[in-house]
N, C-alpha and C. Protein backbone atom coordinates (compact mmCIF):
# COMPACT_ATOMS: atom_id res chain seq x y z
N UNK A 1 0.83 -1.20 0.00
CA UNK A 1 0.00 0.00 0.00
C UNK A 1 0.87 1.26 0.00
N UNK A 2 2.07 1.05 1.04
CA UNK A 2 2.64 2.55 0.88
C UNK A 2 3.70 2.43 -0.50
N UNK A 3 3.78 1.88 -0.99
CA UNK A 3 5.04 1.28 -2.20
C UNK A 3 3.49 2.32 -3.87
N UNK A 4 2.62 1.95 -3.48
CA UNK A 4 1.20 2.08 -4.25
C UNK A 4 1.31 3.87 -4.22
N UNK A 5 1.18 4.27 -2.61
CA UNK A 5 0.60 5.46 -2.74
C UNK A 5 1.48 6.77 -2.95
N UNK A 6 3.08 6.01 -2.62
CA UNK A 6 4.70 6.71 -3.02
C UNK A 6 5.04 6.81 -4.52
N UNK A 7 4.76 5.57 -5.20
CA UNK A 7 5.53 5.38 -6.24
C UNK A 7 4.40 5.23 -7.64
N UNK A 8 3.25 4.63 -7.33
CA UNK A 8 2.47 4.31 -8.85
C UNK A 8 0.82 5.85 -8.59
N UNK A 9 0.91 6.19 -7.33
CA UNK A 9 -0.66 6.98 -7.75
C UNK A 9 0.17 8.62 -7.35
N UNK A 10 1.19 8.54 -7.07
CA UNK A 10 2.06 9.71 -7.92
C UNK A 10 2.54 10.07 -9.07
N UNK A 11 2.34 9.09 -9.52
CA UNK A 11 2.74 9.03 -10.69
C UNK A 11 4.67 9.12 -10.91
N UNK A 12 5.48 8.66 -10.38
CA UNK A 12 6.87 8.57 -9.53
C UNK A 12 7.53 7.66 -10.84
N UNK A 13 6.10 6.62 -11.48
CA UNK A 13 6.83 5.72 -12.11
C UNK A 13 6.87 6.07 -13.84
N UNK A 14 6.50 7.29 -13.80
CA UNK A 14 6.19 7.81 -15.39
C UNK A 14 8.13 8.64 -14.91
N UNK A 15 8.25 9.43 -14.06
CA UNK A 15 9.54 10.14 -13.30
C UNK A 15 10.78 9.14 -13.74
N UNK A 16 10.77 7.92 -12.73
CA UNK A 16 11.57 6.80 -13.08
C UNK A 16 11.84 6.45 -14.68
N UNK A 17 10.80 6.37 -16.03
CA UNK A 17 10.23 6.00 -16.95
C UNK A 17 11.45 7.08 -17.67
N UNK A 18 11.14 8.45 -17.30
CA UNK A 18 11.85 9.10 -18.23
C UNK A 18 13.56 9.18 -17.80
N UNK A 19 13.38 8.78 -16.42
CA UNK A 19 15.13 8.84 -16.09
C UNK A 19 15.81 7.83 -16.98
N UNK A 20 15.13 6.61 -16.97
CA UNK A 20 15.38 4.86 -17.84
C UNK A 20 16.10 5.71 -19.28
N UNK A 21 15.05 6.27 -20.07
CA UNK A 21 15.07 6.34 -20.96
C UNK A 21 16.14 7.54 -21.64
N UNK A 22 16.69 8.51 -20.75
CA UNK A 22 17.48 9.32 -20.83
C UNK A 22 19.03 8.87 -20.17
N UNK A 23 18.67 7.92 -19.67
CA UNK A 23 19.90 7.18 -19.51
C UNK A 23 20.32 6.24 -20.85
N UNK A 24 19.11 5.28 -21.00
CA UNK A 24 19.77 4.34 -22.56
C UNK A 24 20.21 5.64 -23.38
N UNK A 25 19.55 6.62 -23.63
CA UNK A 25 19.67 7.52 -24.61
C UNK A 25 21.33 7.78 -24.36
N UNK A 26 21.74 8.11 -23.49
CA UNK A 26 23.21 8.59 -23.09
C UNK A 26 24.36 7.49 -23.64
N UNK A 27 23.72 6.56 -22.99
CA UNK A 27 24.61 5.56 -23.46
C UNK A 27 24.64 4.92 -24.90
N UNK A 28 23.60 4.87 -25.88
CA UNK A 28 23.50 4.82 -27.07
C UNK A 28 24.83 5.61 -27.66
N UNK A 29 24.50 6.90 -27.23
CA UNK A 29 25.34 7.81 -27.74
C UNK A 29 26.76 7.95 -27.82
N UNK A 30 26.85 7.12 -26.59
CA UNK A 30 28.04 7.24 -25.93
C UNK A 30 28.88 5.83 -26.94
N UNK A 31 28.16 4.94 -26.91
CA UNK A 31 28.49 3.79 -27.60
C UNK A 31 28.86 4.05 -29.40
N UNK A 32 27.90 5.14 -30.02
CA UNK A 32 27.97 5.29 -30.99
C UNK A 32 29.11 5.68 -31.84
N UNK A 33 29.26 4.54 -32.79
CA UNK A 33 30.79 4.91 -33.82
C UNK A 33 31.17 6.30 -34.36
N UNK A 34 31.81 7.35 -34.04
CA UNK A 34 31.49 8.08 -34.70
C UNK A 34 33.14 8.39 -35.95
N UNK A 35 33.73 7.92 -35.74
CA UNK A 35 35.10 7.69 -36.90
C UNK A 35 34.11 7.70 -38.06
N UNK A 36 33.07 7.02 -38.20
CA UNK A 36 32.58 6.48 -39.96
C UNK A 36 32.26 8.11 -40.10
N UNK A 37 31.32 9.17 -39.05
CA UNK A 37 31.20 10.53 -39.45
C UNK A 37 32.00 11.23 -40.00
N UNK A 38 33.75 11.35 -39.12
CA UNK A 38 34.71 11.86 -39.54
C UNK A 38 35.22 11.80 -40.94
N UNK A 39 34.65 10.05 -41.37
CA UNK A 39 35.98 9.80 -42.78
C UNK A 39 34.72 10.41 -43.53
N UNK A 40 33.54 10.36 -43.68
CA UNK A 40 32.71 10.62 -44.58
C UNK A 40 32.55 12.24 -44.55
N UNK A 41 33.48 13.09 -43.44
CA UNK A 41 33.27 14.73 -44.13
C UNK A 41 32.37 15.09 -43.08
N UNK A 42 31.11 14.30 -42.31
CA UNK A 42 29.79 14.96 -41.87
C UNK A 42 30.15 16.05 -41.06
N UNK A 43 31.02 15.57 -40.03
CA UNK A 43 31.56 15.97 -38.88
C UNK A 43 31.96 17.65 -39.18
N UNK A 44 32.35 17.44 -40.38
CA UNK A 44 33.04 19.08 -40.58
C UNK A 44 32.06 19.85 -41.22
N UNK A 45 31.36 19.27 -41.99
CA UNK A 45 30.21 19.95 -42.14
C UNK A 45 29.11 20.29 -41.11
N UNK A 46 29.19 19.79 -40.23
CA UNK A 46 28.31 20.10 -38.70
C UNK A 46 28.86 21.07 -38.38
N UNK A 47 30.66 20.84 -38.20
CA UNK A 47 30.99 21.88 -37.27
C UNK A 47 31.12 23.14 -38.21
N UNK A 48 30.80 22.91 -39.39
CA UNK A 48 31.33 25.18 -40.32
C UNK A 48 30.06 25.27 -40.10
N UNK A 49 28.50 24.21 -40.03
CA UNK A 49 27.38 25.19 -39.59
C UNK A 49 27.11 25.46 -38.42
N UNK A 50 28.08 25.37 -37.25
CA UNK A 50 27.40 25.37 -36.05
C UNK A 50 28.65 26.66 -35.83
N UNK A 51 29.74 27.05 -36.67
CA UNK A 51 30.37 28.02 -36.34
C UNK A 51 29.57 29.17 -37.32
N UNK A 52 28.62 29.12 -38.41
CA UNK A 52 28.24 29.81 -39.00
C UNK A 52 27.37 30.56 -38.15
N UNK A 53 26.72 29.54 -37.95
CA UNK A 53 25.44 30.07 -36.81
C UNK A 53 26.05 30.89 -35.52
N UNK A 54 27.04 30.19 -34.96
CA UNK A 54 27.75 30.94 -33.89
C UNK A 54 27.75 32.36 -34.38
N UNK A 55 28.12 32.97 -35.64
CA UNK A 55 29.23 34.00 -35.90
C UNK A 55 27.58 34.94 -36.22
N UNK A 56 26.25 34.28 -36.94
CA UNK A 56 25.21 34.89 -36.55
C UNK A 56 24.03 35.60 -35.17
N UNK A 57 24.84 34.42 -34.16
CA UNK A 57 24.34 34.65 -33.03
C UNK A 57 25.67 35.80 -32.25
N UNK A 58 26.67 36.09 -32.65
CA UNK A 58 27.74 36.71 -32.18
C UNK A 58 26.99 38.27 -32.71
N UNK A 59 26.97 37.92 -34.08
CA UNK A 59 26.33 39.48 -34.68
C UNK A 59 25.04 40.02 -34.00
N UNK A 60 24.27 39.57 -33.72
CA UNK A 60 23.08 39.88 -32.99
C UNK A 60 23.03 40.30 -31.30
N UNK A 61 24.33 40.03 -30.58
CA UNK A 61 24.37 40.62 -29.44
C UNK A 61 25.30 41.67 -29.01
N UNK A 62 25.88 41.95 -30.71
CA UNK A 62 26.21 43.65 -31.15
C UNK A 62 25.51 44.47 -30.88
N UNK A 63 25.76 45.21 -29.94
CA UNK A 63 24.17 47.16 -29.89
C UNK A 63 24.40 47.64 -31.59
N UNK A 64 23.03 47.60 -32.22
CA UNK A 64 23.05 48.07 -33.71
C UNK A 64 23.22 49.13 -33.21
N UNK A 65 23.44 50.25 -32.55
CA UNK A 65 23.61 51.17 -32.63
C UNK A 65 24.99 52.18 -32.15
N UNK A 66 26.10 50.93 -32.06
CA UNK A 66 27.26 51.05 -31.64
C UNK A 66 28.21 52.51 -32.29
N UNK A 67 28.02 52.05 -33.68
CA UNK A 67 28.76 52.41 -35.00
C UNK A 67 28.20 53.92 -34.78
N UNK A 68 26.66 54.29 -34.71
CA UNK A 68 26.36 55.37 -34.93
C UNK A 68 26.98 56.32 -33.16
N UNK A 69 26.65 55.64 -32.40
CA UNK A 69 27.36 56.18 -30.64
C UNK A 69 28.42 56.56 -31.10
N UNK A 70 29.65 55.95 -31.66
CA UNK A 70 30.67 56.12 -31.65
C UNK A 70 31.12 57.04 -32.57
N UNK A 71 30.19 57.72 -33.69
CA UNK A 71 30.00 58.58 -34.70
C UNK A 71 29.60 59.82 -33.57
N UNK A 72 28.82 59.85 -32.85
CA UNK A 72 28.36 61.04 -32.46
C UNK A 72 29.38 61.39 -31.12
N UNK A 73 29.98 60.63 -30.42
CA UNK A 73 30.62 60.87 -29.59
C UNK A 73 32.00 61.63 -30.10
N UNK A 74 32.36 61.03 -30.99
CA UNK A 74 33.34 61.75 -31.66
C UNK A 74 33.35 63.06 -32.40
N UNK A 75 31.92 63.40 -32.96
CA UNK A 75 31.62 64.89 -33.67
C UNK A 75 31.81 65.92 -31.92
N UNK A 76 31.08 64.81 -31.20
CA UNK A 76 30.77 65.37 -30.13
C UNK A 76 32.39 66.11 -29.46
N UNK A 77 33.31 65.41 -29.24
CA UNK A 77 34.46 65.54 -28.99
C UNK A 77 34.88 66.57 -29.93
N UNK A 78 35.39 66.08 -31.60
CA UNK A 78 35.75 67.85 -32.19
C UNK A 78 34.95 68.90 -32.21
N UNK A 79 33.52 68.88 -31.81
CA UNK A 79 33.13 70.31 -31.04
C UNK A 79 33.97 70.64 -30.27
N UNK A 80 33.84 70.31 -28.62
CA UNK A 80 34.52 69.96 -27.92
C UNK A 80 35.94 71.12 -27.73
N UNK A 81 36.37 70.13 -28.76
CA UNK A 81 38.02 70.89 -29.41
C UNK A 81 37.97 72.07 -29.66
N UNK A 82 37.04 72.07 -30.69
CA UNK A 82 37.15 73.32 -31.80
C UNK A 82 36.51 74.33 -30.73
N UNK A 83 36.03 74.29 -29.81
CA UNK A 83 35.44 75.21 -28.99
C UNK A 83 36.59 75.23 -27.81
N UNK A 84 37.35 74.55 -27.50
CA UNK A 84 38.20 74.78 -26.67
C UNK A 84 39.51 75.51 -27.44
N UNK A 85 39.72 75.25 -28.58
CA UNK A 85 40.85 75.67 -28.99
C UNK A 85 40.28 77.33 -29.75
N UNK A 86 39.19 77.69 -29.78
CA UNK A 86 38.61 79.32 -30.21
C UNK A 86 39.13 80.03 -28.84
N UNK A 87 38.51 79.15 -27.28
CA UNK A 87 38.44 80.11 -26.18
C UNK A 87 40.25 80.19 -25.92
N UNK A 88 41.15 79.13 -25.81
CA UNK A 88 42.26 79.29 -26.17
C UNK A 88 42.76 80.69 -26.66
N UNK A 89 42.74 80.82 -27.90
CA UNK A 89 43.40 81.79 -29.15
C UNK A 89 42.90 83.26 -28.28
N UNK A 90 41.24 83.06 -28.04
CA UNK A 90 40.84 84.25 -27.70
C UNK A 90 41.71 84.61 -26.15
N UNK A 91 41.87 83.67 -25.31
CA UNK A 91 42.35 84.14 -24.49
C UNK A 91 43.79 84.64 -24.61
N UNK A 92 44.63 83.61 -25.17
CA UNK A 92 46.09 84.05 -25.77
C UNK A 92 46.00 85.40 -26.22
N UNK A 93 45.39 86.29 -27.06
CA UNK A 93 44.61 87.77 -27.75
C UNK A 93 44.67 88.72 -26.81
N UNK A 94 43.76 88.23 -25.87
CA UNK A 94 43.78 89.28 -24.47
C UNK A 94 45.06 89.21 -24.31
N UNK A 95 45.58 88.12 -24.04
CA UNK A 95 46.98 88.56 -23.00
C UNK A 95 47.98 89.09 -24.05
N UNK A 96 47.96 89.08 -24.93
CA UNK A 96 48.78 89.83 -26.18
C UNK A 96 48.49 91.46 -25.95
N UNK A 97 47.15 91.48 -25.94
CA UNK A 97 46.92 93.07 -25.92
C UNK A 97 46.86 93.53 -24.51
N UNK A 98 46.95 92.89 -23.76
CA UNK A 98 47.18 93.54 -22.52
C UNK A 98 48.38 94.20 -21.82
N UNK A 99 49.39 92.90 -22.55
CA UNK A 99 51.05 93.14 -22.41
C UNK A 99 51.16 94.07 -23.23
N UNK A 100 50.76 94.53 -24.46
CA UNK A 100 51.22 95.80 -25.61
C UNK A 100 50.72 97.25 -24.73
């Protein structure tokens, strides 16, 4: 009765059922030849699409909007300049005409 009300009207044995089966699965795998993949090419053809895909999933966690940040930060900066190097000159001016 308690073996009944633990293990089969819990349903414990569908739990067990899928552990079974993810275990053969492992070991199938594990057993499986895979040299015949290598000589026949598959293998490398798996791996240039799974680096293709990589290099698509690499591009996509780029900020699209990197290229343009880095465009405006930089106009942003020779403002910046060009406004630091006017108050510059102007100040250099004063002190020219002050010393004359």
């Amino acid at each position: 009765d308690r073996f009944l009300d633990r293990f089969e009207k819990n349903e414990r044995h569908r739990e067990f059922d899928g552990i079974l089966r993810a275990s053969h699965a492992l070991i199938e795998a594990a057993e499986t030849p895979v040299e015949a993949l290598f000589d026949a090419g598959k293998m490398s053809t798996v791996t240039h699409d799974i680096n293709l895909l990589t290099d698509r999933i690499q591009k996509l966690t780029e900020p699209t909007y990197a290229k343009e940040h880095e465009e405006y930060l930089a106009e942003i900066a020779k403002s910046q300049k060009e406004c630091l190097d006017i108050r510059r000159a102007e100040a250099h001016l004063k002190m020219r005409n002050s010393i004359s």
